[in-house]
PDB file of N, CA and C in Angstrom:
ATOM      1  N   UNK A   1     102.134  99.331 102.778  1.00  0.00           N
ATOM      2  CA  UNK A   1     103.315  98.579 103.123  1.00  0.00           C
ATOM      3  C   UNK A   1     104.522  99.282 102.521  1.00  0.00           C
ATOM      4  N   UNK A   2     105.399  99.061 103.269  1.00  0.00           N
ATOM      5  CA  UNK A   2     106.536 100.181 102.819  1.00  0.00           C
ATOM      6  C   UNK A   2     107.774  99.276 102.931  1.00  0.00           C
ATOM      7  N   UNK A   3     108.595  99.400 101.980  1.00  0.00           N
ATOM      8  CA  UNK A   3     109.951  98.624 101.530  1.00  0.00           C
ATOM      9  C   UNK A   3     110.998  99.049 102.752  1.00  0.00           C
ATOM     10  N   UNK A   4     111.519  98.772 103.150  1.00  0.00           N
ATOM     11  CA  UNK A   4     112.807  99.297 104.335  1.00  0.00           C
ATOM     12  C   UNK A   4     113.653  98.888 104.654  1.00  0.00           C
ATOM     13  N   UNK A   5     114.189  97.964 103.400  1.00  0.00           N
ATOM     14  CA  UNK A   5     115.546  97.900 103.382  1.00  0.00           C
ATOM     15  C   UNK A   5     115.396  96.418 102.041  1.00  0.00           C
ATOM     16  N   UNK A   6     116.421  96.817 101.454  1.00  0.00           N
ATOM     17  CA  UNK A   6     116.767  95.800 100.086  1.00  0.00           C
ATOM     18  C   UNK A   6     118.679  95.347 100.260  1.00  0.00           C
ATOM     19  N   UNK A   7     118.430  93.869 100.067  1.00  0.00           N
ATOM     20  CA  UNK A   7     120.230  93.562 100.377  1.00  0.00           C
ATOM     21  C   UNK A   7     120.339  92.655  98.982  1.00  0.00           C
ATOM     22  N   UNK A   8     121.297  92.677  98.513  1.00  0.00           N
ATOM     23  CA  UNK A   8     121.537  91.905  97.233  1.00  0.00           C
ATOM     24  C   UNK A   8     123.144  91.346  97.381  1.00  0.00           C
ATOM     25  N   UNK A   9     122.861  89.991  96.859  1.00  0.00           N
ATOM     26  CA  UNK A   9     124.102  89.231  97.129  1.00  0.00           C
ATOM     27  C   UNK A   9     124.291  88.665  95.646  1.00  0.00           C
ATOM     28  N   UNK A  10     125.398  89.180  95.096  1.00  0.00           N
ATOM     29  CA  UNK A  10     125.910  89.359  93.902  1.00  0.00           C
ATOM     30  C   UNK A  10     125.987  87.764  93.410  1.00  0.00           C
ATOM     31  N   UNK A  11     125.414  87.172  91.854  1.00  0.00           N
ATOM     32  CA  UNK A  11     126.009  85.979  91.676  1.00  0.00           C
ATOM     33  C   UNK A  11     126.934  86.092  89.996  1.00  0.00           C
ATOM     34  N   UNK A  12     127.749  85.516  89.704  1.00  0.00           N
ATOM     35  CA  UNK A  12     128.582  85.521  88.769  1.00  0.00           C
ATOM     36  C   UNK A  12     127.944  84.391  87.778  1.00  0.00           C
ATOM     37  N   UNK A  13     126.854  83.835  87.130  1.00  0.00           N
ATOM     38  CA  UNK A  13     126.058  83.269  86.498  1.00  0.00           C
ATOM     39  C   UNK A  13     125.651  84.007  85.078  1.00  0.00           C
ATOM     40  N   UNK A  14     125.316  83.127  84.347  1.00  0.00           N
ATOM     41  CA  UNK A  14     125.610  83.593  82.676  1.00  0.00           C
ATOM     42  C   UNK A  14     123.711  84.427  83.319  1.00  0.00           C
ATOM     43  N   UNK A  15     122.953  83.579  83.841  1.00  0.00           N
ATOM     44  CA  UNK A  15     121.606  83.901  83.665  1.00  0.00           C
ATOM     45  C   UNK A  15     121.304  84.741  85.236  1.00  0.00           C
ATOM     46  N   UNK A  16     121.664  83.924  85.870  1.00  0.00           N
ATOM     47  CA  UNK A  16     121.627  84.711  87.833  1.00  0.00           C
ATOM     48  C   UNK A  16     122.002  85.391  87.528  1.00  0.00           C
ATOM     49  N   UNK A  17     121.666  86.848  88.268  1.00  0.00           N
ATOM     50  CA  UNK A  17     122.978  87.573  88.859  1.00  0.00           C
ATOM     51  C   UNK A  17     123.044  87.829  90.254  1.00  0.00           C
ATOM     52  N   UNK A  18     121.700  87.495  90.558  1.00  0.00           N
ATOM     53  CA  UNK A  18     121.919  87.583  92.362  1.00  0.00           C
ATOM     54  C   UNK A  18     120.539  87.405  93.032  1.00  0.00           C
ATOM     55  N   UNK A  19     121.231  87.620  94.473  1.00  0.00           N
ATOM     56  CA  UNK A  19     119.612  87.230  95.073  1.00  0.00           C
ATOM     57  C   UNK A  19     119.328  88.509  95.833  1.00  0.00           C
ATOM     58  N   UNK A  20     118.225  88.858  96.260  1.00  0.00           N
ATOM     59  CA  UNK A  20     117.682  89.511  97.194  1.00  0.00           C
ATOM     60  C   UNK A  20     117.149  89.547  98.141  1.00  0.00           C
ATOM     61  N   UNK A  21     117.313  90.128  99.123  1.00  0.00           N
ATOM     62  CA  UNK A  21     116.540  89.848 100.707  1.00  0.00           C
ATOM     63  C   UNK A  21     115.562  91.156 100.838  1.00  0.00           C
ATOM     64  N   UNK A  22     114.337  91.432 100.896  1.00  0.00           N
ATOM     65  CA  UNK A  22     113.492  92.505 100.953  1.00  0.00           C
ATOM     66  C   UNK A  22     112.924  92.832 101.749  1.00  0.00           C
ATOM     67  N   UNK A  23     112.650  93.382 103.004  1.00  0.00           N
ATOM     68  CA  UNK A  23     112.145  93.795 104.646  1.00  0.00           C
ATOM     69  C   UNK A  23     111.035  94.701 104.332  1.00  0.00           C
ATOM     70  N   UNK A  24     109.929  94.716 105.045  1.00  0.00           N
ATOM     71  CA  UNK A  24     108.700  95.393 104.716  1.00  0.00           C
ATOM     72  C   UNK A  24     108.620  95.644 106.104  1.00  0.00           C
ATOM     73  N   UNK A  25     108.204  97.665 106.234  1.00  0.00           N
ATOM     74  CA  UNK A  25     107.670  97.876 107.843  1.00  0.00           C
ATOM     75  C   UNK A  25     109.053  97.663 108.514  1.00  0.00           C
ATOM     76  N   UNK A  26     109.958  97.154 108.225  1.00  0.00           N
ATOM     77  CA  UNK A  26     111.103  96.703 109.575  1.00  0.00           C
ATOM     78  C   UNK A  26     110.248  95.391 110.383  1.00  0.00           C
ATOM     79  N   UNK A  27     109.578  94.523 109.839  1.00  0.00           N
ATOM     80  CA  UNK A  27     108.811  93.844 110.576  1.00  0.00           C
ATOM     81  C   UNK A  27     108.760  92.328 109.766  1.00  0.00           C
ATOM     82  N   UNK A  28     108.941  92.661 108.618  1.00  0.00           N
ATOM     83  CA  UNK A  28     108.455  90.943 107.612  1.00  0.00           C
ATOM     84  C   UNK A  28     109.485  91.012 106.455  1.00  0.00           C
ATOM     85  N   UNK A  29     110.201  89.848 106.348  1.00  0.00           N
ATOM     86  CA  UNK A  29     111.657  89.981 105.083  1.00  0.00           C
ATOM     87  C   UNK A  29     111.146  88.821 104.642  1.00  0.00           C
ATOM     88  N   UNK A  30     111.284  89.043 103.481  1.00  0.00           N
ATOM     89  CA  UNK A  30     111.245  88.042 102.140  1.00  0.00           C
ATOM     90  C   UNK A  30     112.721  87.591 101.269  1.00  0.00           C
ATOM     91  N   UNK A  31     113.089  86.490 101.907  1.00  0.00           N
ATOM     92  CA  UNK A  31     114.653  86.005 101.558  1.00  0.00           C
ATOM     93  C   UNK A  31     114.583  85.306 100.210  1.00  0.00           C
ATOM     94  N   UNK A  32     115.696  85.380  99.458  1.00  0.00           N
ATOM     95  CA  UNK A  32     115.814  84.427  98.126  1.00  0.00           C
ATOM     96  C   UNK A  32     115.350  84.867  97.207  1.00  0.00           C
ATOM     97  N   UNK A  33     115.163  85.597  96.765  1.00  0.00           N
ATOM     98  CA  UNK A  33     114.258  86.783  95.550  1.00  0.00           C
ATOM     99  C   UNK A  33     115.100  86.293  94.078  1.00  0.00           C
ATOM    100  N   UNK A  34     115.016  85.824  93.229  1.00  0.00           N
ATOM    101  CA  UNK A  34     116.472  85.866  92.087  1.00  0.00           C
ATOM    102  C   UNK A  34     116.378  86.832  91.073  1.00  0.00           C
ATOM    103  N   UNK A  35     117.400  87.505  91.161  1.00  0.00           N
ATOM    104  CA  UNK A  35     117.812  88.340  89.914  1.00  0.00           C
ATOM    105  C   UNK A  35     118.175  87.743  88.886  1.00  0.00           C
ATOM    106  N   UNK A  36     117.740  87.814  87.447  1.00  0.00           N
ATOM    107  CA  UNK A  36     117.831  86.852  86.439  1.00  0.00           C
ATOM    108  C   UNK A  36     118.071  88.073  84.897  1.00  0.00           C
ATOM    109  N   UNK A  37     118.988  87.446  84.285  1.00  0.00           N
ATOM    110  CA  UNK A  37     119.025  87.934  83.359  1.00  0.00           C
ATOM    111  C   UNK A  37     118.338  87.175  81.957  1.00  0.00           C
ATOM    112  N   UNK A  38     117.248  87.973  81.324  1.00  0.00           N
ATOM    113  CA  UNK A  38     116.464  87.334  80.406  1.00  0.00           C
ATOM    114  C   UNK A  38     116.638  87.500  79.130  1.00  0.00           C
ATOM    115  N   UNK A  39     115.801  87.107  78.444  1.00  0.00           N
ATOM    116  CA  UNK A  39     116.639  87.495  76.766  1.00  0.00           C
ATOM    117  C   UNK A  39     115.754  89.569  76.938  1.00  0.00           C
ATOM    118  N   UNK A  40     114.909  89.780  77.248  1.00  0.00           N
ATOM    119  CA  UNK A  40     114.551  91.096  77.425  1.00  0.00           C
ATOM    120  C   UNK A  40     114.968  91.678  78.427  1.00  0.00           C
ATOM    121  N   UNK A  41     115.984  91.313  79.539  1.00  0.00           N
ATOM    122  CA  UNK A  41     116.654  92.283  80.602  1.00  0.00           C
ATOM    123  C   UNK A  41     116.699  91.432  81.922  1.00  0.00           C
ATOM    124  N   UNK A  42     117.224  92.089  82.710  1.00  0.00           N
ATOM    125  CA  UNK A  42     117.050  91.625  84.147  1.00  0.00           C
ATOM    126  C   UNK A  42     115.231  91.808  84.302  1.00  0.00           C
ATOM    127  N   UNK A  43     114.880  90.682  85.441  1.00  0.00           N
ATOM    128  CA  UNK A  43     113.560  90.606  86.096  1.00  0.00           C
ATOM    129  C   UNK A  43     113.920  89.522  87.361  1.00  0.00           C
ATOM    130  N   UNK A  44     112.703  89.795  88.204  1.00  0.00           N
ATOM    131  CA  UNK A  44     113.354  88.751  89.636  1.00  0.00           C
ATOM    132  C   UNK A  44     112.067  87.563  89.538  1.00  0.00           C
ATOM    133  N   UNK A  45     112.504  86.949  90.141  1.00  0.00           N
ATOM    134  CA  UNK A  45     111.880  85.908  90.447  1.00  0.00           C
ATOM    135  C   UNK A  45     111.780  85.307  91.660  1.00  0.00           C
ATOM    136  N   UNK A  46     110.066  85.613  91.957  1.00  0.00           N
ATOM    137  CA  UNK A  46     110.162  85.097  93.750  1.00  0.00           C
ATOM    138  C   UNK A  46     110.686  83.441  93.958  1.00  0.00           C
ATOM    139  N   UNK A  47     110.920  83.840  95.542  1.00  0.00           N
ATOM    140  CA  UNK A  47     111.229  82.379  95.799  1.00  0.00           C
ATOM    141  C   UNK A  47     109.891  81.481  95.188  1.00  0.00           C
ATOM    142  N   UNK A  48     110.189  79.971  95.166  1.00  0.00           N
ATOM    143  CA  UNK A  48     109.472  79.122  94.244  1.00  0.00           C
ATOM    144  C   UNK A  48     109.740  77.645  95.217  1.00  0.00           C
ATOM    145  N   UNK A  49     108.686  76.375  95.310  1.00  0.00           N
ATOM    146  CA  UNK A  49     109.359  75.250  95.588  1.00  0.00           C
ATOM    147  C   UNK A  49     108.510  74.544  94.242  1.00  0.00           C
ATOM    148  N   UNK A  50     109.257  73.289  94.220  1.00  0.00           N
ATOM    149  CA  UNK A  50     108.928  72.557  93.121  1.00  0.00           C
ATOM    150  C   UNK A  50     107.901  71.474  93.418  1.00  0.00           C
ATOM    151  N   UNK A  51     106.528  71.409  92.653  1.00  0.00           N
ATOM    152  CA  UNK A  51     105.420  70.512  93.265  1.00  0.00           C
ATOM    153  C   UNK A  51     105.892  69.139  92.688  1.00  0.00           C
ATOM    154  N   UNK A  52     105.080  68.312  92.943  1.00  0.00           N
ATOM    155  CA  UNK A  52     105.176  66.878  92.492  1.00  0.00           C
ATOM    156  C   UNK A  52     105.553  66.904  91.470  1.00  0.00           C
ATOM    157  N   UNK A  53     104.714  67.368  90.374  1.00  0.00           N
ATOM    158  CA  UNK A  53     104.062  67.008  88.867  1.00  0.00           C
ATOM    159  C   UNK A  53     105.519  68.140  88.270  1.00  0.00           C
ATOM    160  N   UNK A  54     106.361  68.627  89.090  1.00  0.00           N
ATOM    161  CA  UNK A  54     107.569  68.967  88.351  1.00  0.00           C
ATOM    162  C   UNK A  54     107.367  70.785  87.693  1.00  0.00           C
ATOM    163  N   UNK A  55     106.096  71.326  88.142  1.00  0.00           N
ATOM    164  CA  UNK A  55     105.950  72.663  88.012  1.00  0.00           C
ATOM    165  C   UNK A  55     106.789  73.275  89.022  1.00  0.00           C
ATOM    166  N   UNK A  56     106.490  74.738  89.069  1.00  0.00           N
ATOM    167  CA  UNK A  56     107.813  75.511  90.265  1.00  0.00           C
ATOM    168  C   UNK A  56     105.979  76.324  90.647  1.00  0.00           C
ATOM    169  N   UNK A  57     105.940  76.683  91.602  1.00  0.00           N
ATOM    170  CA  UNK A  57     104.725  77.440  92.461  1.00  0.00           C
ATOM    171  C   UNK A  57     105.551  78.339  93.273  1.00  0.00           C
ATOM    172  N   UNK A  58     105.182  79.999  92.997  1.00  0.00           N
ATOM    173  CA  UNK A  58     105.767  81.232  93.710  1.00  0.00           C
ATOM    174  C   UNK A  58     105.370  80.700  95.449  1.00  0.00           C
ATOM    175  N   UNK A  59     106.129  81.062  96.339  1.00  0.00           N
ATOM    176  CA  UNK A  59     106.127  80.587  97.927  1.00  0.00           C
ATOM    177  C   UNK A  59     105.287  81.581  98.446  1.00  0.00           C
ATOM    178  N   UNK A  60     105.680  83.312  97.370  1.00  0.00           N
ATOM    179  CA  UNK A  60     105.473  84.390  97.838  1.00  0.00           C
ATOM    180  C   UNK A  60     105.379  85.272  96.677  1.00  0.00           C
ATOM    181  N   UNK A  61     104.180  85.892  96.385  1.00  0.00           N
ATOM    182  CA  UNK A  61     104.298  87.393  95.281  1.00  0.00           C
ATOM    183  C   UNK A  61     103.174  87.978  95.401  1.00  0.00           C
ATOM    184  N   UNK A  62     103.486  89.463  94.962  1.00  0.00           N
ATOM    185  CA  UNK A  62     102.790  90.394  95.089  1.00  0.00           C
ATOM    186  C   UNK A  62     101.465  89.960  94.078  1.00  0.00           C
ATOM    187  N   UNK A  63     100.312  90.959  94.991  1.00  0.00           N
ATOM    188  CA  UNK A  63      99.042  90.380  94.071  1.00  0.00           C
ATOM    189  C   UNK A  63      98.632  91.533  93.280  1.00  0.00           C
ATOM    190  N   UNK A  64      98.500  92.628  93.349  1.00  0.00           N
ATOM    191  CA  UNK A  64      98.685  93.781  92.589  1.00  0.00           C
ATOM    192  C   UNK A  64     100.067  93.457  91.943  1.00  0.00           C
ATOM    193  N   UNK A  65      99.866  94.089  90.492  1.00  0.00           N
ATOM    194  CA  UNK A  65     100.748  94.434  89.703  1.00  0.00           C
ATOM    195  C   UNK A  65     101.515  95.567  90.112  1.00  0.00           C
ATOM    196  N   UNK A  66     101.059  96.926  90.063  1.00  0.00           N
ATOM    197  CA  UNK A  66     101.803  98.178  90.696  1.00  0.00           C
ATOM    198  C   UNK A  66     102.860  97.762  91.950  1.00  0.00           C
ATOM    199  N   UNK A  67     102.208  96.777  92.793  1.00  0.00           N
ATOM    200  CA  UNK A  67     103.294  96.795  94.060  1.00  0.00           C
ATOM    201  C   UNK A  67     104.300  95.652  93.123  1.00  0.00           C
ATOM    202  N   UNK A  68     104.106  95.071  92.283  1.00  0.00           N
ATOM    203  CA  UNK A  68     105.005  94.127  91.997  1.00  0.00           C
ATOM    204  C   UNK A  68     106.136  94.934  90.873  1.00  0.00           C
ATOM    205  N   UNK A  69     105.731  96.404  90.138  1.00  0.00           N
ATOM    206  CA  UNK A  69     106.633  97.114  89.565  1.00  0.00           C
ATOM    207  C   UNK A  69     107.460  97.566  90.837  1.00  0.00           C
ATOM    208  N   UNK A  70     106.970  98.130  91.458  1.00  0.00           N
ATOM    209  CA  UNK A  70     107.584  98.912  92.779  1.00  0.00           C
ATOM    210  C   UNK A  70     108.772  98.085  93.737  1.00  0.00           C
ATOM    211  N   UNK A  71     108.150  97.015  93.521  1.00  0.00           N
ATOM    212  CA  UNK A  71     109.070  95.325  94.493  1.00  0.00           C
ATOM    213  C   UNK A  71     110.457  95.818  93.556  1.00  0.00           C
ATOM    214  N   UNK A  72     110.056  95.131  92.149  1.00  0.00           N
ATOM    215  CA  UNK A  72     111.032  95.076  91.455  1.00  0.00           C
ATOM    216  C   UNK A  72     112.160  96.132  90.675  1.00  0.00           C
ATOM    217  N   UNK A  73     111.537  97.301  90.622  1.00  0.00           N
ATOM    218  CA  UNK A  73     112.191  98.649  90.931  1.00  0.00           C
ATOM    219  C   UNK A  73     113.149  98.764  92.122  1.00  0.00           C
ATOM    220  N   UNK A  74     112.803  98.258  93.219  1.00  0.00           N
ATOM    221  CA  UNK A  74     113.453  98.639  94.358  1.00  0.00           C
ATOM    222  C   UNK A  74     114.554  97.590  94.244  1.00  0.00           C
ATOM    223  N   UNK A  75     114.402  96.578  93.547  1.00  0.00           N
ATOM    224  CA  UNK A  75     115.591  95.618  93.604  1.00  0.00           C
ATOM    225  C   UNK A  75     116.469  95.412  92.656  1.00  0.00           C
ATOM    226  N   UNK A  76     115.995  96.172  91.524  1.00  0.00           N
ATOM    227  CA  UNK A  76     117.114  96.298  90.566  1.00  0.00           C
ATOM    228  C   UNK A  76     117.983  97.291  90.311  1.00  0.00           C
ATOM    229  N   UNK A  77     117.112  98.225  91.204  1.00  0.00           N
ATOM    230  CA  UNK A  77     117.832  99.704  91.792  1.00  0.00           C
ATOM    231  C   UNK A  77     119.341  99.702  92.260  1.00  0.00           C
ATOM    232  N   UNK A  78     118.979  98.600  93.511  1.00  0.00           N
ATOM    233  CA  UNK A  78     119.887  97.926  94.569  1.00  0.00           C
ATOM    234  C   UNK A  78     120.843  97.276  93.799  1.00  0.00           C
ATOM    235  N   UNK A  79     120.644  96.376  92.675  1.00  0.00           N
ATOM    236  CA  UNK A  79     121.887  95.322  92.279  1.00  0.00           C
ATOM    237  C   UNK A  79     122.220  96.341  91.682  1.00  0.00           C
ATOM    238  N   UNK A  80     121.866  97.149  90.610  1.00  0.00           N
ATOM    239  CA  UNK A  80     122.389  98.400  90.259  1.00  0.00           C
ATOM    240  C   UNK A  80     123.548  98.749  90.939  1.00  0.00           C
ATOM    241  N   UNK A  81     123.434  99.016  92.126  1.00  0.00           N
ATOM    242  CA  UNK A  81     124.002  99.894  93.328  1.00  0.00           C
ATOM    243  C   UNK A  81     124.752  99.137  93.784  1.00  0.00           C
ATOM    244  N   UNK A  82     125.031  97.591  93.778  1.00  0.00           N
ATOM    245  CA  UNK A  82     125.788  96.834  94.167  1.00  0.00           C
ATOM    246  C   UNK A  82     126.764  96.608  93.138  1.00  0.00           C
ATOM    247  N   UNK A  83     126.739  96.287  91.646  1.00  0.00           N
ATOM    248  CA  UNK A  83     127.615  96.556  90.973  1.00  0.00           C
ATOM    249  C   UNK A  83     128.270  97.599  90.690  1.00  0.00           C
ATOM    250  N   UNK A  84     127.904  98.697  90.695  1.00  0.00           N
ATOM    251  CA  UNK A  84     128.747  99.541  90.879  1.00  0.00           C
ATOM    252  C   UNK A  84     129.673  99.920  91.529  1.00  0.00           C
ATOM    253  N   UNK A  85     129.162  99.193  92.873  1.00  0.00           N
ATOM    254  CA  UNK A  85     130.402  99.404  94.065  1.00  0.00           C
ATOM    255  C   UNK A  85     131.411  98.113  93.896  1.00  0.00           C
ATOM    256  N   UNK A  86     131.314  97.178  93.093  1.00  0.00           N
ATOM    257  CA  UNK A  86     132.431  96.368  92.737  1.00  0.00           C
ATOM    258  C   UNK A  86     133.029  96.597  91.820  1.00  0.00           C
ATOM    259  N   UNK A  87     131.960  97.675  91.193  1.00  0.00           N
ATOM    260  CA  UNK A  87     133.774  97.894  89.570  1.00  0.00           C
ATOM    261  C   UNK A  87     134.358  99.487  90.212  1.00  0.00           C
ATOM    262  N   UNK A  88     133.936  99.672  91.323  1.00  0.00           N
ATOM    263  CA  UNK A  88     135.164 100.833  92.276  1.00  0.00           C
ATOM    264  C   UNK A  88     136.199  99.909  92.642  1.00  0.00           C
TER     265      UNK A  88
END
């Protein structure tokens, strides 16, 4: 499966900083991704809905670890790449 295109929509949040939209193949996108700033760095966090009992359950994530460095590489790459083009 191959990444083919990453979009990041900037948020101004002490802990957010944004979301991500991630396209696999040109064929399957994964919307709502959150960029989060942690006490050890940025990390994302798949979309999530909230069950009864008040836990949060991923909607969507990688089941290998390696593809889940690679996910998240590719998207912090991107906000990377998006802040930069706002402090031009």
């Amino acid at each position: 499966m191959k990444i083919t295109e990453v979009s990041i929509k900037l948020a101004n949040e002490e802990k957010l900083k944004g979301f991500a939209n991630i396209t696999f193949d040109d064929v399957f996108v994964v919307r709502g991704i959150k960029i989060i700033n942690g006490s050890e760095g940025l990390f994302i966090s798949m979309p999530s809905r909230k069950l009864n009992n008040g836990e949060y359950r991923d909607i969507v994530h990688p089941i290998q670890n390696d593809f889940r460095i690679e996910l998240e590489k590719a998207i912090l790459d991107e906000y990377e790449k998006s802040l930069s083009q706002v402090e031009q």
